[in-house]
N, C-alpha and C. Protein backbone atom coordinates (compact mmCIF):
# COMPACT_ATOMS: atom_id res chain seq x y z
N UNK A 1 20.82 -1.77 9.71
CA UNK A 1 21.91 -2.50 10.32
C UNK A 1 22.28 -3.73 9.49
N UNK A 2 21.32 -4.24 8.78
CA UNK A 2 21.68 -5.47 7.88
C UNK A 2 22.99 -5.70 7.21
N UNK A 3 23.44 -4.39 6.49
CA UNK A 3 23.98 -3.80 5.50
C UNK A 3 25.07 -2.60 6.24
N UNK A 4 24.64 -2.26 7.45
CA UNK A 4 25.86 -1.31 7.67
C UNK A 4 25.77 0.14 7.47
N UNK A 5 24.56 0.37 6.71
CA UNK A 5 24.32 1.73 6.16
C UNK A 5 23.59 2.64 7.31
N UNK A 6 24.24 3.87 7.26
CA UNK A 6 23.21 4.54 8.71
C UNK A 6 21.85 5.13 8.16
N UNK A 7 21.18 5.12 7.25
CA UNK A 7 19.99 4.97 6.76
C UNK A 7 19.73 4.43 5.96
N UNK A 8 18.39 4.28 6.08
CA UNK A 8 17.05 3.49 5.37
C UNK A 8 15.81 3.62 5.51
N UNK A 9 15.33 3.78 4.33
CA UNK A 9 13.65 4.68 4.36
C UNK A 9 13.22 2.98 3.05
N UNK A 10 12.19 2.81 3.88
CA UNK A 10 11.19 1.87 2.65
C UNK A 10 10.14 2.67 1.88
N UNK A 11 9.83 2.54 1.01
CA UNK A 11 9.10 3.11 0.15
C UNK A 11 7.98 2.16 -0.45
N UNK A 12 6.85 2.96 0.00
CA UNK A 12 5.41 1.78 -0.65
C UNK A 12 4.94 2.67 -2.20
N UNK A 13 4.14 1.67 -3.10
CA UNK A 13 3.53 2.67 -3.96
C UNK A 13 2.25 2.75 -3.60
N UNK A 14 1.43 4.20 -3.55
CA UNK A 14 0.60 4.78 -3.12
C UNK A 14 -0.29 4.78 -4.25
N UNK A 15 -1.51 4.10 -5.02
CA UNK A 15 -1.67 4.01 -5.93
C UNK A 15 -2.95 5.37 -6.15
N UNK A 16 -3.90 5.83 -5.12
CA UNK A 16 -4.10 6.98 -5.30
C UNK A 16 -3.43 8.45 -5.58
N UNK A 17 -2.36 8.13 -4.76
CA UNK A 17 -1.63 9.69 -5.34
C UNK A 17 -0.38 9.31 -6.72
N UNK A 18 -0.55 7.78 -7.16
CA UNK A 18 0.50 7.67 -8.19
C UNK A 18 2.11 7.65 -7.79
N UNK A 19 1.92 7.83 -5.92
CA UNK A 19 4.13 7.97 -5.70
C UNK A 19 4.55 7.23 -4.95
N UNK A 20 5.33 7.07 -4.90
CA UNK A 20 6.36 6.41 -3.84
C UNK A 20 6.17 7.14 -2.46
N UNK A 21 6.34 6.76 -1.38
CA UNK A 21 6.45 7.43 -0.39
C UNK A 21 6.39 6.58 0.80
N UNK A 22 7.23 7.31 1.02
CA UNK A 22 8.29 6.51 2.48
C UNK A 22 7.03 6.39 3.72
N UNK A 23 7.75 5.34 4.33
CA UNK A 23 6.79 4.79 5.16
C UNK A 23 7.78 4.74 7.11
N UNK A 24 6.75 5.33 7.79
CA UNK A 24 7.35 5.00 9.01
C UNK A 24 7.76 3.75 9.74
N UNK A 25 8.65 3.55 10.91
CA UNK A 25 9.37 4.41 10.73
C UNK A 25 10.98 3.60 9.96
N UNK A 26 11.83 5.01 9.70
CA UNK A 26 12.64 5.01 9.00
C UNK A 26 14.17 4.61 9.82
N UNK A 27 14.84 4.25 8.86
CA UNK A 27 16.30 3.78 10.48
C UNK A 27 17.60 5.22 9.88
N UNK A 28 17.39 5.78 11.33
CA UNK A 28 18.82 7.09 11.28
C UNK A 28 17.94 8.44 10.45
N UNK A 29 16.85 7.83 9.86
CA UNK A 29 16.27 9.70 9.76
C UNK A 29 15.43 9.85 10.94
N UNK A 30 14.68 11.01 10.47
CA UNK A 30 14.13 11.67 11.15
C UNK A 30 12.17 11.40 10.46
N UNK A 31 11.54 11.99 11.49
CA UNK A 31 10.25 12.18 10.42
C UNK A 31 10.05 12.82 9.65
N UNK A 32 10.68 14.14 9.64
CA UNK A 32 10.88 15.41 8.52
C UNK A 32 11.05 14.87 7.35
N UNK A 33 12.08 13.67 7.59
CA UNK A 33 13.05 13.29 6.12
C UNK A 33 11.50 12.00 5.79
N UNK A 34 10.84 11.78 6.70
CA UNK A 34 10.08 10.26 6.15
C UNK A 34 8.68 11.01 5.72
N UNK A 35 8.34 12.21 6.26
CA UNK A 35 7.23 13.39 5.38
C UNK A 35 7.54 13.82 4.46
N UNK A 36 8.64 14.23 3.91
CA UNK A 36 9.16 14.91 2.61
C UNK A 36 9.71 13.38 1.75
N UNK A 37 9.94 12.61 2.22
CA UNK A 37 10.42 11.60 1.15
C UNK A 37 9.31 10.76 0.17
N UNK A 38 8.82 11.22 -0.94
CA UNK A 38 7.64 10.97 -1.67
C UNK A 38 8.24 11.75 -3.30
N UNK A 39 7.78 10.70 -4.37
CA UNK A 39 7.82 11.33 -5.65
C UNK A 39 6.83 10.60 -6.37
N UNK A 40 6.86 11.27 -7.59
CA UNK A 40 5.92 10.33 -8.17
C UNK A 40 6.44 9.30 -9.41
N UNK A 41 5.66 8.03 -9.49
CA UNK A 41 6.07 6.91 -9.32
C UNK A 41 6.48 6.88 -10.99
N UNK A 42 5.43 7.57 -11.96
CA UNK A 42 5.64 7.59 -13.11
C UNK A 42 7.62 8.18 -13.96
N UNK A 43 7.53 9.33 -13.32
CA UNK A 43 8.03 9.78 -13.22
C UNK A 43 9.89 8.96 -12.77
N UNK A 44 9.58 8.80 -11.66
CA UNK A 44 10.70 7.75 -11.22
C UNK A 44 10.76 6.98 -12.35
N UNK A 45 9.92 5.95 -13.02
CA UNK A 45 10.17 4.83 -13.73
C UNK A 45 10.68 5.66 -15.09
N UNK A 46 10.11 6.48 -15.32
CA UNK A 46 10.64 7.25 -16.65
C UNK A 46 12.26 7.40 -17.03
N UNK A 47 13.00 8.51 -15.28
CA UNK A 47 14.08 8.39 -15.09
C UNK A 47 14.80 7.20 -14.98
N UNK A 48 13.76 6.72 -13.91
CA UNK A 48 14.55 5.22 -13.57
C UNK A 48 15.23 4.40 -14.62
N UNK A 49 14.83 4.33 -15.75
CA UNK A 49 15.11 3.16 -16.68
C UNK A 49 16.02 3.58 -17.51
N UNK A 50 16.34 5.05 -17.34
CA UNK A 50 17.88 5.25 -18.48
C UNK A 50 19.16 4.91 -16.92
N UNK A 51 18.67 4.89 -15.90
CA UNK A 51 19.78 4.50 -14.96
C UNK A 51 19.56 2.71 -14.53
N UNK A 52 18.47 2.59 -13.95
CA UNK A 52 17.87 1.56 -13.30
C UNK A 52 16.42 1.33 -13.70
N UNK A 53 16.38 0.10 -14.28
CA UNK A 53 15.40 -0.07 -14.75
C UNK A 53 14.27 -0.92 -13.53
N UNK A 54 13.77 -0.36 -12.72
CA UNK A 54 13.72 -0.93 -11.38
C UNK A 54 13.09 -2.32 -11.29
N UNK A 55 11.55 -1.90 -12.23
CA UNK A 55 10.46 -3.01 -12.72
C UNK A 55 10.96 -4.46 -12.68
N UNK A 56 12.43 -4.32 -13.51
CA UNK A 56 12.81 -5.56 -14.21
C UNK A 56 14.11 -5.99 -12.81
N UNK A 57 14.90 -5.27 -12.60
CA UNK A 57 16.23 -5.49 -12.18
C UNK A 57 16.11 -5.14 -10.57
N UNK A 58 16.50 -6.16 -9.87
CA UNK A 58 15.64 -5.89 -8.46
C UNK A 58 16.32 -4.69 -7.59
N UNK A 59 18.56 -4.58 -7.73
CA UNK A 59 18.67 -3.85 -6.86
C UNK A 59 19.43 -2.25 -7.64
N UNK A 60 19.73 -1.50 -7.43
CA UNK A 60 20.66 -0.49 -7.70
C UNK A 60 21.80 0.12 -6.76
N UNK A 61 22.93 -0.02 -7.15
CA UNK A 61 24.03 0.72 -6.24
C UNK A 61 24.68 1.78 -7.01
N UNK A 62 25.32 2.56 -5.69
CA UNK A 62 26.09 3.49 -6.54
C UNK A 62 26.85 3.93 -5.22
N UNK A 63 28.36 4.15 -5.38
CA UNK A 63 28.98 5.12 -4.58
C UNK A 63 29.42 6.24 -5.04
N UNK A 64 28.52 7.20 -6.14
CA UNK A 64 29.10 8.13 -6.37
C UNK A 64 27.96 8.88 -6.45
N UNK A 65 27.79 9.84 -5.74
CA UNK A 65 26.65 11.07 -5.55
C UNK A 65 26.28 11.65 -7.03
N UNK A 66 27.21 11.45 -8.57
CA UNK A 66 26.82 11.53 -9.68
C UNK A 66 26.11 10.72 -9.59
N UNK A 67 26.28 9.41 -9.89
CA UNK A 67 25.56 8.11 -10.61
C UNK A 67 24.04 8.37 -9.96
N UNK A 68 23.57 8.92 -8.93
CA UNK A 68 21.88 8.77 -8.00
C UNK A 68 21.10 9.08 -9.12
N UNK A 69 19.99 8.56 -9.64
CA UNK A 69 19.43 8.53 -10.79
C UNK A 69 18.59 10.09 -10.03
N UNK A 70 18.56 10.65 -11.49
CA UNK A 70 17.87 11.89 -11.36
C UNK A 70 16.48 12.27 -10.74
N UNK A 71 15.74 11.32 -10.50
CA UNK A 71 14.45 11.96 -9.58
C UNK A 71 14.92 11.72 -8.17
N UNK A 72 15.94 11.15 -7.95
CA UNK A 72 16.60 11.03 -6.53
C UNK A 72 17.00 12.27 -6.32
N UNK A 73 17.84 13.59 -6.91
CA UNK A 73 18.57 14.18 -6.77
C UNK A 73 17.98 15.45 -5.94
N UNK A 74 16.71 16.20 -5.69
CA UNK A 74 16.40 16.35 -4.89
C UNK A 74 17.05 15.85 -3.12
N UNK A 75 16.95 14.59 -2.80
CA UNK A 75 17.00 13.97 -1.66
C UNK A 75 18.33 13.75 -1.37
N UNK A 76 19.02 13.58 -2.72
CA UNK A 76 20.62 13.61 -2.83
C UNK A 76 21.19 14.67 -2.05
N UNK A 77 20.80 15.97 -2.38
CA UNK A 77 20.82 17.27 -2.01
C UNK A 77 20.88 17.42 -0.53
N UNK A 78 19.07 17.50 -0.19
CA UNK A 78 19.11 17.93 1.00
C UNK A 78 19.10 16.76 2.27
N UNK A 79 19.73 15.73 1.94
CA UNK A 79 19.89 14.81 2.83
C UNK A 79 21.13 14.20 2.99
N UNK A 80 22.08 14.81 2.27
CA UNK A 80 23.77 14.50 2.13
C UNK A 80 23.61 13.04 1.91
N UNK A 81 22.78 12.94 0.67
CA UNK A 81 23.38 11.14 -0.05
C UNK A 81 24.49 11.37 -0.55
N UNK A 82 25.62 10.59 0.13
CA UNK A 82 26.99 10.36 -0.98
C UNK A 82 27.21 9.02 -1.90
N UNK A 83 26.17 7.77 -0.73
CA UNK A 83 26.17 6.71 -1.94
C UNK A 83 24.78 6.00 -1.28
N UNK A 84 24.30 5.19 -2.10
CA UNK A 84 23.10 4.54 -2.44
C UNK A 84 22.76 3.30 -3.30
N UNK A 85 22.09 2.42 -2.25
CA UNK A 85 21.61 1.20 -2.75
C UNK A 85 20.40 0.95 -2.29
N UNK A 86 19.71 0.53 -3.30
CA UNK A 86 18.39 0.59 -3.52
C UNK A 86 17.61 -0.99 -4.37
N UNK A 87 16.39 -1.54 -3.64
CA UNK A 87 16.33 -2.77 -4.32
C UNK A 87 14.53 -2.31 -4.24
N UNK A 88 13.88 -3.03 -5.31
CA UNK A 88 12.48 -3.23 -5.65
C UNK A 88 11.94 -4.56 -4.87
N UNK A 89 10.98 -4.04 -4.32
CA UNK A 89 10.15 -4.55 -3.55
C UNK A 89 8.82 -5.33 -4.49
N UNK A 90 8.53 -6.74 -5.03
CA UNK A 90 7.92 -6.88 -6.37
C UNK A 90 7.15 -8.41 -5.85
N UNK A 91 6.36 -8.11 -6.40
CA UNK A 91 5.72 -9.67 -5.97
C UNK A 91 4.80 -9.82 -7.43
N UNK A 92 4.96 -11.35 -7.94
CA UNK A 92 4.15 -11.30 -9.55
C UNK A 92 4.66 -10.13 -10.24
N UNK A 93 5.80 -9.25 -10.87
CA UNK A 93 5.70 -8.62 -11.27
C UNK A 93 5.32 -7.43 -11.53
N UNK A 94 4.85 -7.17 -9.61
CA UNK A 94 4.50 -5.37 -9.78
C UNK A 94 5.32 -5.36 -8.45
N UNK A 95 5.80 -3.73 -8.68
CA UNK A 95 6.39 -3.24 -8.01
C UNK A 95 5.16 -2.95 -6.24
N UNK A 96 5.64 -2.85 -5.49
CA UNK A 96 5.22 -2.69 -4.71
C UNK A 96 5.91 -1.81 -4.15
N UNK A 97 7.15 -1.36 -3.75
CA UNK A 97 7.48 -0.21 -3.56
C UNK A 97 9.21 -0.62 -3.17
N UNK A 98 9.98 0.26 -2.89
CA UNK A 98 11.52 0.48 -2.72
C UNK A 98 11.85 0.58 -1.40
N UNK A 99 13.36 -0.14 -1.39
CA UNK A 99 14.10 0.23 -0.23
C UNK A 99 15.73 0.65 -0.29
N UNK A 100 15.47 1.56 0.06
CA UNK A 100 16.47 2.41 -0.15
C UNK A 100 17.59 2.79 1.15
N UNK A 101 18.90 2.55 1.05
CA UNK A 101 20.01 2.40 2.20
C UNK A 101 20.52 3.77 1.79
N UNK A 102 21.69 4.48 2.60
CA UNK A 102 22.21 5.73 1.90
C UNK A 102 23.30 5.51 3.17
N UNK A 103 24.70 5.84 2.18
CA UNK A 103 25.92 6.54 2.96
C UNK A 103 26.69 5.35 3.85
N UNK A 104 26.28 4.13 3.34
CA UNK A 104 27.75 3.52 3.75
C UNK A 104 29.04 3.58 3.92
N UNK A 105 29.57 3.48 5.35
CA UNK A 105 30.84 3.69 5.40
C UNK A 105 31.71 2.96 4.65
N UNK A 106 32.79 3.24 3.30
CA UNK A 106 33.25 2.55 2.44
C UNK A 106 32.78 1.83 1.60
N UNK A 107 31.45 2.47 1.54
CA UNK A 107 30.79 2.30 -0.17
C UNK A 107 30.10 0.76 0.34
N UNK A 108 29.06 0.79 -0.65
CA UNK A 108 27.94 -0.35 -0.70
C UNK A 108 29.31 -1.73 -1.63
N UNK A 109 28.98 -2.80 -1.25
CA UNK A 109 29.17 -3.97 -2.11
C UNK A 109 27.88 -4.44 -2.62
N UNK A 110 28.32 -5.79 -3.75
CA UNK A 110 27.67 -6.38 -4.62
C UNK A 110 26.65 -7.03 -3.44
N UNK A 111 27.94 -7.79 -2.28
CA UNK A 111 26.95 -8.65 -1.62
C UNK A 111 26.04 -8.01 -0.51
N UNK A 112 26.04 -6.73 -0.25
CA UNK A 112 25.23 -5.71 0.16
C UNK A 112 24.37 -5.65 -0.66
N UNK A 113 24.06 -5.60 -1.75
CA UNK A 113 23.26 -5.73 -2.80
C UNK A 113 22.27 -6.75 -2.85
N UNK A 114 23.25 -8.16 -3.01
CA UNK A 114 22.29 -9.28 -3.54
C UNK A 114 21.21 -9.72 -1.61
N UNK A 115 22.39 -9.09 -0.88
CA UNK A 115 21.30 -9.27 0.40
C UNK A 115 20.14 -8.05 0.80
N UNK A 116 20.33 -7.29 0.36
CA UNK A 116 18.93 -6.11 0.10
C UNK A 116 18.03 -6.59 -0.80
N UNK A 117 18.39 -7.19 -1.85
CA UNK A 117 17.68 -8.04 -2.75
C UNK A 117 16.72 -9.30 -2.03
N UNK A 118 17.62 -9.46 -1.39
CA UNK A 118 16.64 -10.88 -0.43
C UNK A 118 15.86 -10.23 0.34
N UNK A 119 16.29 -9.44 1.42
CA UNK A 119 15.48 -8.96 2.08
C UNK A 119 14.25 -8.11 1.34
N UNK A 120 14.81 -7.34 0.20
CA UNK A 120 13.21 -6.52 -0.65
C UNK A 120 12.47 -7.47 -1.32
N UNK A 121 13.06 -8.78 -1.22
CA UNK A 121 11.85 -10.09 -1.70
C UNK A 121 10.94 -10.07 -0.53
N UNK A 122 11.40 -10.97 0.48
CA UNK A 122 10.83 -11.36 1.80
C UNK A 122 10.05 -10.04 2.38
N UNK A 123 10.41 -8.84 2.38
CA UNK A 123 9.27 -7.59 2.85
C UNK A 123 8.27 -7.64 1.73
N UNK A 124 8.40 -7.77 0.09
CA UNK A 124 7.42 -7.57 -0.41
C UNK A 124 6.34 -9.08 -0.46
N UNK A 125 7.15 -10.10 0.07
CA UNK A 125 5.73 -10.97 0.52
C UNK A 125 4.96 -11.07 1.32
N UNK A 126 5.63 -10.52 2.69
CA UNK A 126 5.31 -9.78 3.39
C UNK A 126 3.95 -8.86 3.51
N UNK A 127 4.01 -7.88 2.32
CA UNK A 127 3.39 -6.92 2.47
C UNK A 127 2.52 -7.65 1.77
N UNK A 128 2.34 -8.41 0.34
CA UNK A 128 1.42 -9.05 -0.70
C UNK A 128 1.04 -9.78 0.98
N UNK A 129 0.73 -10.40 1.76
CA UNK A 129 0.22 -11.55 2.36
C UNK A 129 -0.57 -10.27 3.72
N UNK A 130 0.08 -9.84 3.91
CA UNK A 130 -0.95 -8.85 4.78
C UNK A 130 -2.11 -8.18 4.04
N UNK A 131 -1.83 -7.56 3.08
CA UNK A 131 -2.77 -7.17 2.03
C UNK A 131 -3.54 -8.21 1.68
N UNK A 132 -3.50 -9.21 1.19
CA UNK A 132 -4.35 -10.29 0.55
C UNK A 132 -5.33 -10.81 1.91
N UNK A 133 -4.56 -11.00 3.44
CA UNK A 133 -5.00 -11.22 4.48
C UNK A 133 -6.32 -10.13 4.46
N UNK A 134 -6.11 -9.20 4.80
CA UNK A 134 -7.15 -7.97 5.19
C UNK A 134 -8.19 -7.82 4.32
N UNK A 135 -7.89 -8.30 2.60
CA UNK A 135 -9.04 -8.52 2.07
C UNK A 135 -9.92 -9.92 2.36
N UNK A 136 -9.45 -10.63 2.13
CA UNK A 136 -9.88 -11.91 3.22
C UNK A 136 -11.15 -11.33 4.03
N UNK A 137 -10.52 -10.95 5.29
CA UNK A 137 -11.05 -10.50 6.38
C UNK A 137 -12.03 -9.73 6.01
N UNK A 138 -12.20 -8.56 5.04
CA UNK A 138 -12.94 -7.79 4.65
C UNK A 138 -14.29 -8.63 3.56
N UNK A 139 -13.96 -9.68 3.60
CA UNK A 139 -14.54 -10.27 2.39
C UNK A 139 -15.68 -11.65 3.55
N UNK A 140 -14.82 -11.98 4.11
CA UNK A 140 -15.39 -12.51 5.00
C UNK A 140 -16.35 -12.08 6.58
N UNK A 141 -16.17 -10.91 6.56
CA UNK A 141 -17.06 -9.74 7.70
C UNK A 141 -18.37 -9.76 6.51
N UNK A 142 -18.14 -9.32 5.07
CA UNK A 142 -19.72 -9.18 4.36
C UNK A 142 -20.48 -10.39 4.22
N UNK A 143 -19.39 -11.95 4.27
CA UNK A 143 -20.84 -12.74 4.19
C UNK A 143 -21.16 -12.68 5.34
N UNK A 144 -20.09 -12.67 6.38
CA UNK A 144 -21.00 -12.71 7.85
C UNK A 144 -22.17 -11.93 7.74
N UNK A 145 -22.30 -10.90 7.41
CA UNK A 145 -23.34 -10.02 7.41
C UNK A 145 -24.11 -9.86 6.77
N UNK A 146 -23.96 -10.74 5.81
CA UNK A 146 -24.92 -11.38 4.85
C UNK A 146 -25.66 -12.84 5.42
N UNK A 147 -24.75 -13.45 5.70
CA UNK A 147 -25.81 -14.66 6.25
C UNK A 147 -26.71 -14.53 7.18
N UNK A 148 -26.18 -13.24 8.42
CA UNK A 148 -27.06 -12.85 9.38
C UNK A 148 -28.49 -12.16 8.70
N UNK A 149 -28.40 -11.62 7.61
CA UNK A 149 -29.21 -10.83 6.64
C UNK A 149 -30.53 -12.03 6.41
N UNK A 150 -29.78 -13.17 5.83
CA UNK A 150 -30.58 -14.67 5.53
C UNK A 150 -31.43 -14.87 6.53
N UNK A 151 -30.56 -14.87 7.85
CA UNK A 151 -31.06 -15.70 8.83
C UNK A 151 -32.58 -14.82 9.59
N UNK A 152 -32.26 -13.84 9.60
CA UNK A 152 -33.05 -12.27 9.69
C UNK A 152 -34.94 -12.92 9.11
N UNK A 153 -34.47 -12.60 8.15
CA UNK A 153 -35.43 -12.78 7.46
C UNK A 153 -35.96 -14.15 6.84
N UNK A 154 -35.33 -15.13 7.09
CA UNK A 154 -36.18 -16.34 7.72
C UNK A 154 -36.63 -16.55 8.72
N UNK A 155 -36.66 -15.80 9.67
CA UNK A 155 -37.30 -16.13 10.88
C UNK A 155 -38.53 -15.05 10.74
N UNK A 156 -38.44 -13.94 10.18
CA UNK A 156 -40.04 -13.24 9.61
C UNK A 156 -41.32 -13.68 10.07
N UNK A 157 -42.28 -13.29 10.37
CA UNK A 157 -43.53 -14.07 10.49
C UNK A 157 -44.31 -13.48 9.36
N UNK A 158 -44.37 -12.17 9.91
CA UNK A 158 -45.14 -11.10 9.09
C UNK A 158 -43.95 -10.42 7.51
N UNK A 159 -45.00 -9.89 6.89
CA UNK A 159 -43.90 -8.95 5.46
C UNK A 159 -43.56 -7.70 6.10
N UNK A 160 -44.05 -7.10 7.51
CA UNK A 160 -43.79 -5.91 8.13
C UNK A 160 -42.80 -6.08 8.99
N UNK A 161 -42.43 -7.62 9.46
CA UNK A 161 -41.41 -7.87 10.57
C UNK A 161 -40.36 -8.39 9.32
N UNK A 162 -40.48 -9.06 8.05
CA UNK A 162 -39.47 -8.85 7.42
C UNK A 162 -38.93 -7.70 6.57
N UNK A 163 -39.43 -6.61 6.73
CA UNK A 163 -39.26 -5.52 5.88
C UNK A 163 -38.17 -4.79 7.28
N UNK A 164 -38.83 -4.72 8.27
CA UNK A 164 -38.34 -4.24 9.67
C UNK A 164 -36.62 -4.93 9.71
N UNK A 165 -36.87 -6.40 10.12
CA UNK A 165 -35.68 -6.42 9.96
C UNK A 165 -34.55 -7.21 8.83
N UNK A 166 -35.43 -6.77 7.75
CA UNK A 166 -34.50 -6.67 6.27
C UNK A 166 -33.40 -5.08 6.35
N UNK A 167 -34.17 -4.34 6.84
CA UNK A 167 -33.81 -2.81 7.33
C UNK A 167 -32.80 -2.92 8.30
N UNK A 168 -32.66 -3.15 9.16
CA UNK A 168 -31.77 -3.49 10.19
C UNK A 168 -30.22 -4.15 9.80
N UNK A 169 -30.73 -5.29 8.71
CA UNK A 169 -29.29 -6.04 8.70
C UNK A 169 -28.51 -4.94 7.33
N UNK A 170 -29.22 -4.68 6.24
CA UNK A 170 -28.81 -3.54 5.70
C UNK A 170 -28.29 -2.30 5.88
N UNK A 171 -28.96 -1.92 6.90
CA UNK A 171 -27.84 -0.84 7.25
C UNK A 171 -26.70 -1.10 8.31
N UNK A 172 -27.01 -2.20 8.84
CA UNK A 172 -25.24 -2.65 9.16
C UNK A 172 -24.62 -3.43 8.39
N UNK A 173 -24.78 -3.52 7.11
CA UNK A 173 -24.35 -4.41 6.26
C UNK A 173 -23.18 -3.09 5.10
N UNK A 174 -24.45 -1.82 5.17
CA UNK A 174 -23.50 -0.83 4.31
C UNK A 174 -22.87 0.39 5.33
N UNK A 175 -22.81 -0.40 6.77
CA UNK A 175 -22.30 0.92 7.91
C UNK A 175 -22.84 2.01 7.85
N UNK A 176 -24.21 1.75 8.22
CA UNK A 176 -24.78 3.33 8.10
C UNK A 176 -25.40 3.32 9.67
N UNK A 177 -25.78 4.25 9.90
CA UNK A 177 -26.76 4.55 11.16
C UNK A 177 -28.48 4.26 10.77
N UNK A 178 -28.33 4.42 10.11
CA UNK A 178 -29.90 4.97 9.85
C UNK A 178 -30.25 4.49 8.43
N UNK A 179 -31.42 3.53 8.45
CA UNK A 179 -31.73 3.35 6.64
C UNK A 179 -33.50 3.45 6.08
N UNK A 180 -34.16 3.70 5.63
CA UNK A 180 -35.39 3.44 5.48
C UNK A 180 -36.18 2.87 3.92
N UNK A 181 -37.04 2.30 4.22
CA UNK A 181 -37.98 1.35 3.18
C UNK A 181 -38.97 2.38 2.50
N UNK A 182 -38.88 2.12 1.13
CA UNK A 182 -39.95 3.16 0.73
C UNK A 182 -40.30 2.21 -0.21
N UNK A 183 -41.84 2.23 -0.18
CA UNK A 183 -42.75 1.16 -1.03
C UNK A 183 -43.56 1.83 -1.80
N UNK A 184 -43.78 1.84 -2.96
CA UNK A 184 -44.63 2.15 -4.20
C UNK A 184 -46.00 1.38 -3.98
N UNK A 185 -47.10 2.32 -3.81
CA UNK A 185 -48.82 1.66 -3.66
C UNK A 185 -48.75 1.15 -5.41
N UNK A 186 -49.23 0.00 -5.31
CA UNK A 186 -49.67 -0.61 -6.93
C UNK A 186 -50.48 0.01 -7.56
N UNK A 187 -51.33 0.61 -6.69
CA UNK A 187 -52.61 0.91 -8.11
C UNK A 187 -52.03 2.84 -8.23
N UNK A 188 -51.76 3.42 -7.63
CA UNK A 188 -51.85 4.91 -7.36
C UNK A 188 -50.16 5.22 -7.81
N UNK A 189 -49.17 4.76 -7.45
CA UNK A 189 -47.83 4.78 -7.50
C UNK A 189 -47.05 5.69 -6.71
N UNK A 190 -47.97 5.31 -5.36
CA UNK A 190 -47.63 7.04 -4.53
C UNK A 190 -46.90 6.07 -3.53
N UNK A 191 -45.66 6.80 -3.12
CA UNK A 191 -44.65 6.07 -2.37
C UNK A 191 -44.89 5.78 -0.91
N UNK A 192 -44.44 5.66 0.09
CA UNK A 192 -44.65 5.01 1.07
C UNK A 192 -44.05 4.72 1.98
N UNK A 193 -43.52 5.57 3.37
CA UNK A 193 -42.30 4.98 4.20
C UNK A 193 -42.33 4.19 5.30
């Protein structure tokens, strides 16, 4: 609705499978169109840069179903794109992924453009600050569970009540159920559970 366009699919990069791929949910498709909307990312940038060089140049327009840069053309196809504007989603210089409008009534403008541009800034800080958040969080759950680890085993009396619960904070430390101690006899080298 920003822009006027009756769709829009955002696009994250997926760095295990290497693609782009659309993310729920989408405005005026369907889920069909937000399951099948995925390519791969190399690939895009390859094409991308004899049309749109995305990396560098934040948005792309086009009102002519020629101009859709060629790894689009698939989606061109079976999704009746007649025109398309598209801006990079980038924070520090990496892409983070695309957003893509299709089929404006009376064609995309510039200032349709430079405001998809704002908005694919503000989502990709967005996304950099949730991400950076959750590692945080993830980073801060292990010392918790590390200091409890400390605290564990300063309170020890015995080397059997700290072995006991050295065991304990370790395996909730690497999410396991179940962990066990195996000790090597000094003189014989025969193990020990």
């Amino acid at each position: 609705r920003l822009i006027g366009a009756p769709r829009c699919i955002v696009t994250l990069y997926d760095a295990q499978s290497g693609e782009l791929r659309a993310q729920s949910p989408g405005f005026g498709v369907g889920d069909e169109v937000i399951a099948a909307f995925h390519f791969p990312a190399r690939a895009a940038l390859r094409a991308g840069r004899r049309v749109w060089d995305f990396p560098r140049h934040t948005t792309y327009l086009t009102n002519s179903p020629e101009d859709i840069p060629p790894f689009f053309a698939p989606f061109r196809t079976a999704f009746g794109i007649e025109s398309m504007l598209a801006a990079a989603m980038r924070v520090e210089g990496r892409v983070l992924g695309i957003v893509f409008a299709a089929n404006k009534p009376g064609g995309f403008s510039e200032d349709d453009a430079r405001l998809m541009g704002v908005f694919a800034s503000q989502a990709a800080v967005a996304i950099e600050n949730a991400r950076l958040y959750a590692e945080a969080r993830a980073r801060a759950d292990e010392l918790a569970l590390l200091a409890r680890l400390g605290e564990a085993l300063n309170r020890a009396q015995t080397a059997d009540e700290t072995l006991r619960l050295g065991l304990v904070e370790a395996v909730k430390l690497v999410n396991c159920e179940r962990g066990s101690i195996i000790l090597m006899e000094p003189g014989s080298g025969a193990l020990q559970m």
